[in-house]
PDB file of N, CA and C in Angstrom:
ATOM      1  N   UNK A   1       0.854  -1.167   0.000  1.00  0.00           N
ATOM      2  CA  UNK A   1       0.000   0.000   0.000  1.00  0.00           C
ATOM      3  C   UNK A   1       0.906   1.237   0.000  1.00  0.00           C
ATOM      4  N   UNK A   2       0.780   2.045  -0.724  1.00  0.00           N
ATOM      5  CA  UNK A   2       1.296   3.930  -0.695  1.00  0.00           C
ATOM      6  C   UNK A   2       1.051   4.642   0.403  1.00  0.00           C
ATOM      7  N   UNK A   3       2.087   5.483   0.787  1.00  0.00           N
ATOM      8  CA  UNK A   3       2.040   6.266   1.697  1.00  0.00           C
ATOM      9  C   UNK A   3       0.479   7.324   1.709  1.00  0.00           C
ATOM     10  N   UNK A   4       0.357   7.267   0.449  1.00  0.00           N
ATOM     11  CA  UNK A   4      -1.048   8.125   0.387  1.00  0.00           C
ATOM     12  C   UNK A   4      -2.417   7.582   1.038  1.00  0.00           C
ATOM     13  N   UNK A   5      -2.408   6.466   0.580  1.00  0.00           N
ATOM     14  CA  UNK A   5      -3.477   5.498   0.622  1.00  0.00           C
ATOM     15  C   UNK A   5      -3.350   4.802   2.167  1.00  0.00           C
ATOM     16  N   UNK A   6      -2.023   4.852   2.700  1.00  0.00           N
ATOM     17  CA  UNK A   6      -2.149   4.510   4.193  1.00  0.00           C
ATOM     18  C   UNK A   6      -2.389   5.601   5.354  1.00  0.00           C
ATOM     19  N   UNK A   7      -1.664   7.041   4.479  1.00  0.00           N
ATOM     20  CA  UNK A   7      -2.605   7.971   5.322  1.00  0.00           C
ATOM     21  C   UNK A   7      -4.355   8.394   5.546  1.00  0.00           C
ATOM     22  N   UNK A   8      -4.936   7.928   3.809  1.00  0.00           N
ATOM     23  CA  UNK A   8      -6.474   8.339   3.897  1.00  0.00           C
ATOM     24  C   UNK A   8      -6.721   7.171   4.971  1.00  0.00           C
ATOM     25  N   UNK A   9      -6.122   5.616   5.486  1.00  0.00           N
ATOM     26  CA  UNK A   9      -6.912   5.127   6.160  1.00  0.00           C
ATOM     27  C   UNK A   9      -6.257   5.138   7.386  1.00  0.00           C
ATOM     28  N   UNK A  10      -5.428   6.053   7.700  1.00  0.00           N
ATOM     29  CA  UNK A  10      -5.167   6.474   9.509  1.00  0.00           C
ATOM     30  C   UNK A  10      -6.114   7.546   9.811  1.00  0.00           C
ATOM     31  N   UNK A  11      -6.233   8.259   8.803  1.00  0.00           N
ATOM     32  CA  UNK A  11      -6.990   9.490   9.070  1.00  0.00           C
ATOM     33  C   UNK A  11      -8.467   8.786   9.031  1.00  0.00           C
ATOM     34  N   UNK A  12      -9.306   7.919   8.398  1.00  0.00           N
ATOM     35  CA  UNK A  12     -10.570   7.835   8.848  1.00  0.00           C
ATOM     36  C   UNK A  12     -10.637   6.813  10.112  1.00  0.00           C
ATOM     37  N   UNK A  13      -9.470   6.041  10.463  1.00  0.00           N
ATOM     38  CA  UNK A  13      -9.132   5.362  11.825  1.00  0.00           C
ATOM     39  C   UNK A  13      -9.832   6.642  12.978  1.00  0.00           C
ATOM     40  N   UNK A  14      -9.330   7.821  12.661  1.00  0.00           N
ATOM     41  CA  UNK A  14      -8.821   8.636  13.879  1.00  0.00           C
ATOM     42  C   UNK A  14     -10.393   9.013  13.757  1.00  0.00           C
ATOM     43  N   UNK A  15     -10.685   9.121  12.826  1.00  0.00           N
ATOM     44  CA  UNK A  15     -12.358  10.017  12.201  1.00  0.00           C
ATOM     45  C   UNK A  15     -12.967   8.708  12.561  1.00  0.00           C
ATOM     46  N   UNK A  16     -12.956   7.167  13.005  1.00  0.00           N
ATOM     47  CA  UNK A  16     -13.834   6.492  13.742  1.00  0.00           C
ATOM     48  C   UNK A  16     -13.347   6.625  14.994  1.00  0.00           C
ATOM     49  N   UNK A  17     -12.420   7.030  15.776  1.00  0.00           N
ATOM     50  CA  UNK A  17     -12.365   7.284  16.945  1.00  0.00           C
ATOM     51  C   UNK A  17     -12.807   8.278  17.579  1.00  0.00           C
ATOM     52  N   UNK A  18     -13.373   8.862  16.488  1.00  0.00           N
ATOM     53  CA  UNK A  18     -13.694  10.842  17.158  1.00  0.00           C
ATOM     54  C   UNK A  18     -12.295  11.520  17.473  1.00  0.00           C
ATOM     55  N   UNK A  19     -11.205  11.194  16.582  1.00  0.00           N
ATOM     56  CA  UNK A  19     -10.193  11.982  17.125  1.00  0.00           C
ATOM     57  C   UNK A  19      -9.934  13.213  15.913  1.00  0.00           C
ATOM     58  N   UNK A  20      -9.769  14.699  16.248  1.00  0.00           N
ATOM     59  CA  UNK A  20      -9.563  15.705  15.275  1.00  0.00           C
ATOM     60  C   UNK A  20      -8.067  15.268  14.629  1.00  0.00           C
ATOM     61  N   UNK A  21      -8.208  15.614  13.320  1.00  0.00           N
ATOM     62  CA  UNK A  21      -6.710  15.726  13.077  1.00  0.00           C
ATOM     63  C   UNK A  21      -7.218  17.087  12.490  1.00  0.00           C
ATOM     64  N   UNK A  22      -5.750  17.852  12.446  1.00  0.00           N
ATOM     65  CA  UNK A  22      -5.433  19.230  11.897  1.00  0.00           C
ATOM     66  C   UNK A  22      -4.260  19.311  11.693  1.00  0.00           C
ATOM     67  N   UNK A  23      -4.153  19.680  10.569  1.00  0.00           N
ATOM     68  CA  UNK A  23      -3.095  20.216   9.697  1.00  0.00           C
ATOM     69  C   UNK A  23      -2.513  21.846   9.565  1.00  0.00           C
ATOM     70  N   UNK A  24      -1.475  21.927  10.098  1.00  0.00           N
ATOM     71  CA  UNK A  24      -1.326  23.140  10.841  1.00  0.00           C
ATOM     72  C   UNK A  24       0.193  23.658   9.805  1.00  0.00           C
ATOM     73  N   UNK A  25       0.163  24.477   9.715  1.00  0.00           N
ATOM     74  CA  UNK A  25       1.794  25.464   9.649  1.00  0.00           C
ATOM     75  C   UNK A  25       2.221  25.604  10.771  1.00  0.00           C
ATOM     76  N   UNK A  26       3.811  24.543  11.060  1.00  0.00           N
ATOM     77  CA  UNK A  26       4.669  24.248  12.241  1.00  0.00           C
ATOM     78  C   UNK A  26       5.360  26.096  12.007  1.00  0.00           C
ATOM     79  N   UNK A  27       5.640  26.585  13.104  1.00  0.00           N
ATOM     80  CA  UNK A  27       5.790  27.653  12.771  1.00  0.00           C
ATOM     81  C   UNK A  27       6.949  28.404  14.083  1.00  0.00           C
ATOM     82  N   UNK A  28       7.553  28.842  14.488  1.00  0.00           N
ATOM     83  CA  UNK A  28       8.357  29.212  15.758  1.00  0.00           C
ATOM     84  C   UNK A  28      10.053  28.484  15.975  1.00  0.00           C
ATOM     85  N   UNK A  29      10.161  27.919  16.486  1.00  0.00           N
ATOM     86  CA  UNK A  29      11.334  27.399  17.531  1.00  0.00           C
ATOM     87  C   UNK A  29      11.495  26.285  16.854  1.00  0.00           C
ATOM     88  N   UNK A  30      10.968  25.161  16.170  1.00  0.00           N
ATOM     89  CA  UNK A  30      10.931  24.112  15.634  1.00  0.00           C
ATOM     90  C   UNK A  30      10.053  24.187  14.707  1.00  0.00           C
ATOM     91  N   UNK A  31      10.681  24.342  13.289  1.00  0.00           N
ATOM     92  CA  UNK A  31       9.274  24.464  12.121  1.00  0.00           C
ATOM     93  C   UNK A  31       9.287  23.192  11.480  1.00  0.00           C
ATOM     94  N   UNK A  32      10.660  22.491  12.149  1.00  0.00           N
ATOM     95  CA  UNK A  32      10.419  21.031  11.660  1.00  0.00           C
ATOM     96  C   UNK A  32       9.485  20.217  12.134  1.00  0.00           C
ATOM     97  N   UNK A  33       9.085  20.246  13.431  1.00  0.00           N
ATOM     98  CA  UNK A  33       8.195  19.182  14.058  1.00  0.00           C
ATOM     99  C   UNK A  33       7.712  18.969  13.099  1.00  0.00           C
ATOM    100  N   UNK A  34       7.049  17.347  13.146  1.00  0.00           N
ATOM    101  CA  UNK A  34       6.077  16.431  12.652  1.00  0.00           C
ATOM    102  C   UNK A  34       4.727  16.882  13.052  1.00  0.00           C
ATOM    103  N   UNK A  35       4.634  17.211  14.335  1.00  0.00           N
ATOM    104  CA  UNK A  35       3.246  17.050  15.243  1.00  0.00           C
ATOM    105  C   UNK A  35       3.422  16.037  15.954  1.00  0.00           C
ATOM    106  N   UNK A  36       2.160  15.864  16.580  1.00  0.00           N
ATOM    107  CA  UNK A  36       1.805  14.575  17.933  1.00  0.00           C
ATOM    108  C   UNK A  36       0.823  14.991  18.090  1.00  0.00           C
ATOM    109  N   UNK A  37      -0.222  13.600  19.579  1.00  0.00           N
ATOM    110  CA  UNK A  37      -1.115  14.341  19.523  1.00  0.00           C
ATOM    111  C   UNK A  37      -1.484  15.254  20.581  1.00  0.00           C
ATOM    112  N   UNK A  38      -2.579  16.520  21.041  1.00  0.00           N
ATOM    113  CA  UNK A  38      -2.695  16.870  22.301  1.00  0.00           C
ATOM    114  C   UNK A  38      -3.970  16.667  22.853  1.00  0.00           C
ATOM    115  N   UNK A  39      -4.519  17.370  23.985  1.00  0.00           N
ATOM    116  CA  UNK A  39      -5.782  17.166  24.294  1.00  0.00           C
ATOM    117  C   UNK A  39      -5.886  19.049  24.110  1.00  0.00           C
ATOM    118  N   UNK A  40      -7.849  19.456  23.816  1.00  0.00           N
ATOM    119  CA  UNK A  40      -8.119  21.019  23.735  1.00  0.00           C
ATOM    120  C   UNK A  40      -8.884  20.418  24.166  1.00  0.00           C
ATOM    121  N   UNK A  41      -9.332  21.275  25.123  1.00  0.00           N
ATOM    122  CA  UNK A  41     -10.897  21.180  25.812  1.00  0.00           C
ATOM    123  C   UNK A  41     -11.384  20.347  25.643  1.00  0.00           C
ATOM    124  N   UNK A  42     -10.666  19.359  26.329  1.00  0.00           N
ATOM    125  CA  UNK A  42     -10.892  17.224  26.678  1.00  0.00           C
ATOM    126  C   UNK A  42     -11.608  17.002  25.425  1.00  0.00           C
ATOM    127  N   UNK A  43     -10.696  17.817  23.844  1.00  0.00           N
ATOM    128  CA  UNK A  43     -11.040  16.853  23.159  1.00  0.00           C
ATOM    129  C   UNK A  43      -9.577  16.069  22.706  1.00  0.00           C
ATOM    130  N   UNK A  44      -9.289  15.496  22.130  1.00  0.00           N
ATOM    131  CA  UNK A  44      -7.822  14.375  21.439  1.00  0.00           C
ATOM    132  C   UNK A  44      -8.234  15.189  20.380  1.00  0.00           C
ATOM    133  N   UNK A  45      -7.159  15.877  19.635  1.00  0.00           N
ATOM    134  CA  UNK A  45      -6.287  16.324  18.396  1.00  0.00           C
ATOM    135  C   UNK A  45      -5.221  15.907  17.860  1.00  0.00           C
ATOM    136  N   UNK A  46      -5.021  15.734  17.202  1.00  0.00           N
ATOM    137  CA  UNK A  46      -3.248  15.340  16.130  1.00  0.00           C
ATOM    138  C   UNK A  46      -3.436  16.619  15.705  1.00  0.00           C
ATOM    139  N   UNK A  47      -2.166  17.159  15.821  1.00  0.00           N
ATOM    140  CA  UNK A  47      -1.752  18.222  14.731  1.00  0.00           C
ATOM    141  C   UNK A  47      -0.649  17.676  14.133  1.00  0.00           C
ATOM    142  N   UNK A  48      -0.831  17.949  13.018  1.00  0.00           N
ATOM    143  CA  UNK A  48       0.387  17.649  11.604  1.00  0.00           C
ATOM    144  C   UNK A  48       0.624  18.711  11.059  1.00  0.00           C
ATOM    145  N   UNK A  49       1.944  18.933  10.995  1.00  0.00           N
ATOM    146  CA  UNK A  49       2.680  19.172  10.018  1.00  0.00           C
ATOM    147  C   UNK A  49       2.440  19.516   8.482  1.00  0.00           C
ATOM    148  N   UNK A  50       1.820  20.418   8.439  1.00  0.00           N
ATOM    149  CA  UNK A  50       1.032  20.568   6.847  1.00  0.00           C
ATOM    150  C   UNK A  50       2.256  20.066   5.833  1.00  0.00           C
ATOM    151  N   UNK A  51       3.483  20.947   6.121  1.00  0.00           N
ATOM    152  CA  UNK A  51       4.244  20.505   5.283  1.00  0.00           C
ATOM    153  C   UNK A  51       5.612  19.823   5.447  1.00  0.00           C
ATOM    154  N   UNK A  52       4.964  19.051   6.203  1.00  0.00           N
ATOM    155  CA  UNK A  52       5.444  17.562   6.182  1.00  0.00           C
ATOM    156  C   UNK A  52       5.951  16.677   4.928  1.00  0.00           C
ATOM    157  N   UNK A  53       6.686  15.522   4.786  1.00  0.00           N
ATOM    158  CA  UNK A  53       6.434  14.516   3.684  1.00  0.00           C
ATOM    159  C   UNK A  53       5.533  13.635   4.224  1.00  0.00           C
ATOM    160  N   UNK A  54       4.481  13.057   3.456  1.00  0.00           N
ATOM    161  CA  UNK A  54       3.481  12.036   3.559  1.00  0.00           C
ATOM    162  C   UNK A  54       4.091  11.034   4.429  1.00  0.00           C
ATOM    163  N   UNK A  55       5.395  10.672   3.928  1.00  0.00           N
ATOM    164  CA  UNK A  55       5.743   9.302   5.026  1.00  0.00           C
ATOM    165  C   UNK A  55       6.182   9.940   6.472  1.00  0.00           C
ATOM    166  N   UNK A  56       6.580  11.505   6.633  1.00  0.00           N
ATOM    167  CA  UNK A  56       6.465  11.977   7.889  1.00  0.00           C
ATOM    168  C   UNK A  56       5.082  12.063   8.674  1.00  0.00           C
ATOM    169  N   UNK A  57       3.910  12.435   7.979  1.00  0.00           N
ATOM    170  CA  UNK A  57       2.446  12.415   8.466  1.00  0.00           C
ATOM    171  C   UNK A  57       2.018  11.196   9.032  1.00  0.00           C
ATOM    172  N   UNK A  58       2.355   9.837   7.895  1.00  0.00           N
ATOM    173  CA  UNK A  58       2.159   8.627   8.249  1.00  0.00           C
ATOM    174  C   UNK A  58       2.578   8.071   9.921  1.00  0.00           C
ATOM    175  N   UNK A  59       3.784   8.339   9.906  1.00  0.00           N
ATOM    176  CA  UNK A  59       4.441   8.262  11.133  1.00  0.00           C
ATOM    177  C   UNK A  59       3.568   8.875  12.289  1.00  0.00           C
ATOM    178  N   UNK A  60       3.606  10.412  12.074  1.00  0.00           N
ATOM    179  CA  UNK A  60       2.503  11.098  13.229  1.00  0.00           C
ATOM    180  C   UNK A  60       1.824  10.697  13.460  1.00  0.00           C
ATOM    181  N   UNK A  61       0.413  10.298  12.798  1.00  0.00           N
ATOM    182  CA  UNK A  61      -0.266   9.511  13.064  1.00  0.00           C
ATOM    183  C   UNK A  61      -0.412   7.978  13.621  1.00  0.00           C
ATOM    184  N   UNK A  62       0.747   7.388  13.122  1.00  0.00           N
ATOM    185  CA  UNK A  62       0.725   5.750  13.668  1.00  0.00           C
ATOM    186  C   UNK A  62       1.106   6.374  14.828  1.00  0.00           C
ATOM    187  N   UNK A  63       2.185   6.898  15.483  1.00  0.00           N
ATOM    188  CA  UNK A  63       2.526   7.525  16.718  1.00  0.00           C
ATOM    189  C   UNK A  63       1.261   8.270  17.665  1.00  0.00           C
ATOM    190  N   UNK A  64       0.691   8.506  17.061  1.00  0.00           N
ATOM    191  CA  UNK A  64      -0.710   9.223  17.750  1.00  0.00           C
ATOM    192  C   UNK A  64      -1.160   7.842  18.273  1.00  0.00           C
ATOM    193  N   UNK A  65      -1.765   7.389  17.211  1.00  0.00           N
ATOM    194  CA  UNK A  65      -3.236   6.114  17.117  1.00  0.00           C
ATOM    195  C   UNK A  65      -2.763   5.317  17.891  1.00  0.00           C
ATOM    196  N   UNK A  66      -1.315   4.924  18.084  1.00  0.00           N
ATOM    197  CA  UNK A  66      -0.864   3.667  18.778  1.00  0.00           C
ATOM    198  C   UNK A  66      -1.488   3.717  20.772  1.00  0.00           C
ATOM    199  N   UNK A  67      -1.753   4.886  20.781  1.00  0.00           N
ATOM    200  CA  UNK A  67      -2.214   5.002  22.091  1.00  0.00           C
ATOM    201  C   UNK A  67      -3.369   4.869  22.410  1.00  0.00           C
ATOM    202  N   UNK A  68      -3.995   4.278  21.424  1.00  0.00           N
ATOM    203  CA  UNK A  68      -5.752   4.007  21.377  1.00  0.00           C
ATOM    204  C   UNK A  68      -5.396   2.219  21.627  1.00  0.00           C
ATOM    205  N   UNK A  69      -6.955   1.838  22.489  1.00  0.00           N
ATOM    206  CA  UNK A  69      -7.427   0.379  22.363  1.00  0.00           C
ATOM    207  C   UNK A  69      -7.694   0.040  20.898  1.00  0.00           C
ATOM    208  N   UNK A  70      -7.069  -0.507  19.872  1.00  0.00           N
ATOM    209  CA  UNK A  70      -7.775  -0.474  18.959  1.00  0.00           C
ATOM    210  C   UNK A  70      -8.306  -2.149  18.535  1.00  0.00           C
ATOM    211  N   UNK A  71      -7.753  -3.022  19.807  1.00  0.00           N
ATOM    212  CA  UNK A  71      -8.618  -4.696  19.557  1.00  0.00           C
ATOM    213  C   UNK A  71     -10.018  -4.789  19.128  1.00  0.00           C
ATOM    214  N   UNK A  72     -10.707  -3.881  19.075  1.00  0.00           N
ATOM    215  CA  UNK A  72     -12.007  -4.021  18.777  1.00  0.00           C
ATOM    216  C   UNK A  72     -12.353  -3.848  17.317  1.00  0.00           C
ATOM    217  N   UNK A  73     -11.839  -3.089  16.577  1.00  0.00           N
ATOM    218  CA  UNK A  73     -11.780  -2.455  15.205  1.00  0.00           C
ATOM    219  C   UNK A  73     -11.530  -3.097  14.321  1.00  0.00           C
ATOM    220  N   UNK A  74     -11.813  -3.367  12.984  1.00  0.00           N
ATOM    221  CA  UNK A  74     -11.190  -3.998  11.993  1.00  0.00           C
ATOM    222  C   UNK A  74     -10.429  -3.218  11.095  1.00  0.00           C
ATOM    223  N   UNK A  75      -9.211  -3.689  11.163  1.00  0.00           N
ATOM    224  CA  UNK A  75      -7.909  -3.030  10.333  1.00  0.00           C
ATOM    225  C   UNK A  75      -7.537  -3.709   9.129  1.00  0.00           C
ATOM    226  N   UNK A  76      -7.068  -3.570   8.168  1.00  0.00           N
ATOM    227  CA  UNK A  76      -6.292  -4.318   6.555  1.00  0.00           C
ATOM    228  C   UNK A  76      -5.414  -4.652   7.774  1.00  0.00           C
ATOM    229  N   UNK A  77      -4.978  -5.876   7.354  1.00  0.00           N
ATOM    230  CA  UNK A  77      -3.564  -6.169   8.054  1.00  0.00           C
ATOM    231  C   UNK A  77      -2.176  -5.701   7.692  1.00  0.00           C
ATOM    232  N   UNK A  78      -2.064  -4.776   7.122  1.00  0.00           N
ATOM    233  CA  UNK A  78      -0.475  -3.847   6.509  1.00  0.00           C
ATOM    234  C   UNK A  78      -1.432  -2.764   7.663  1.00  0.00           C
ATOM    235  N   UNK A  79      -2.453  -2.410   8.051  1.00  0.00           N
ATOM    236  CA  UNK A  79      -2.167  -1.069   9.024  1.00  0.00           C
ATOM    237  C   UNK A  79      -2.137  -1.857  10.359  1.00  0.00           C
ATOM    238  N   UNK A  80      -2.781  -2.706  10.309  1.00  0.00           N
ATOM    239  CA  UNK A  80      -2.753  -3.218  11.675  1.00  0.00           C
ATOM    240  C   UNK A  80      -1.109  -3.995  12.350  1.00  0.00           C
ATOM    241  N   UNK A  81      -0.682  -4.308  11.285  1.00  0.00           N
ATOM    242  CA  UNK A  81       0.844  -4.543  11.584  1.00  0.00           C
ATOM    243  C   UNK A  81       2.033  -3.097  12.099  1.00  0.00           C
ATOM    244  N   UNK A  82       1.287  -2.227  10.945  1.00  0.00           N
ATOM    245  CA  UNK A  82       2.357  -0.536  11.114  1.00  0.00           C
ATOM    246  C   UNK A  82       1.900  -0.042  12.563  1.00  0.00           C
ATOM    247  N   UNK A  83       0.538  -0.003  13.244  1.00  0.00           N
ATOM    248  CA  UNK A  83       0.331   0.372  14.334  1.00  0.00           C
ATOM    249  C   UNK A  83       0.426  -0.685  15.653  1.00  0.00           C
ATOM    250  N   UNK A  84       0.742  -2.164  15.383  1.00  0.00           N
ATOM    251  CA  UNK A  84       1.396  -2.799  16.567  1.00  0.00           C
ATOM    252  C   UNK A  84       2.766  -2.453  16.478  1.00  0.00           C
ATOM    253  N   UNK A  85       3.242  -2.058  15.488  1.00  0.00           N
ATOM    254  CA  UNK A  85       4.819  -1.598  15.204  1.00  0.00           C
ATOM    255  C   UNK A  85       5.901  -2.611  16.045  1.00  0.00           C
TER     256      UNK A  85
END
């Protein structure tokens, strides 16, 4: 699977978890960051890296999601392997 095609399905992972992602301009002290994720007003956000490379986003996200229960869910097994990592 493509880095493209494994991000549209982290990102609707996170969009069945109710988790925001946002895509932000890293901007200050570190314009490299990737992102991670935070909590805003007890909700879970990822912010990314707008301009990021795709296989950097990919990463953010498996790095986010990995902190979710996700035994319940049904995954392709190429994501479900990248997020037991």
């Amino acid at each position: 699977m493509d880095e493209t095609a494994t991000l549209g399905y982290l990102e609707a992972l996170a969009h069945t978890l109710g988790v925001e992602i946002r895509y932000e301009s890293m901007e200050g002290d570190n314009p490299f960051s990737s992102g991670g994720m935070c909590r805003i007003r007890d909700k879970q956000v990822i912010i990314v890296n707008q301009r990021a490379a795709t296989g950097d986003k990919v990463r953010t996200l498996v790095k986010a999601l990995r902190c979710f229960d996700l035994t319940q869910i049904y995954l392709k097994p190429v994501l479900r392997d990248l997020l037991d990592g």
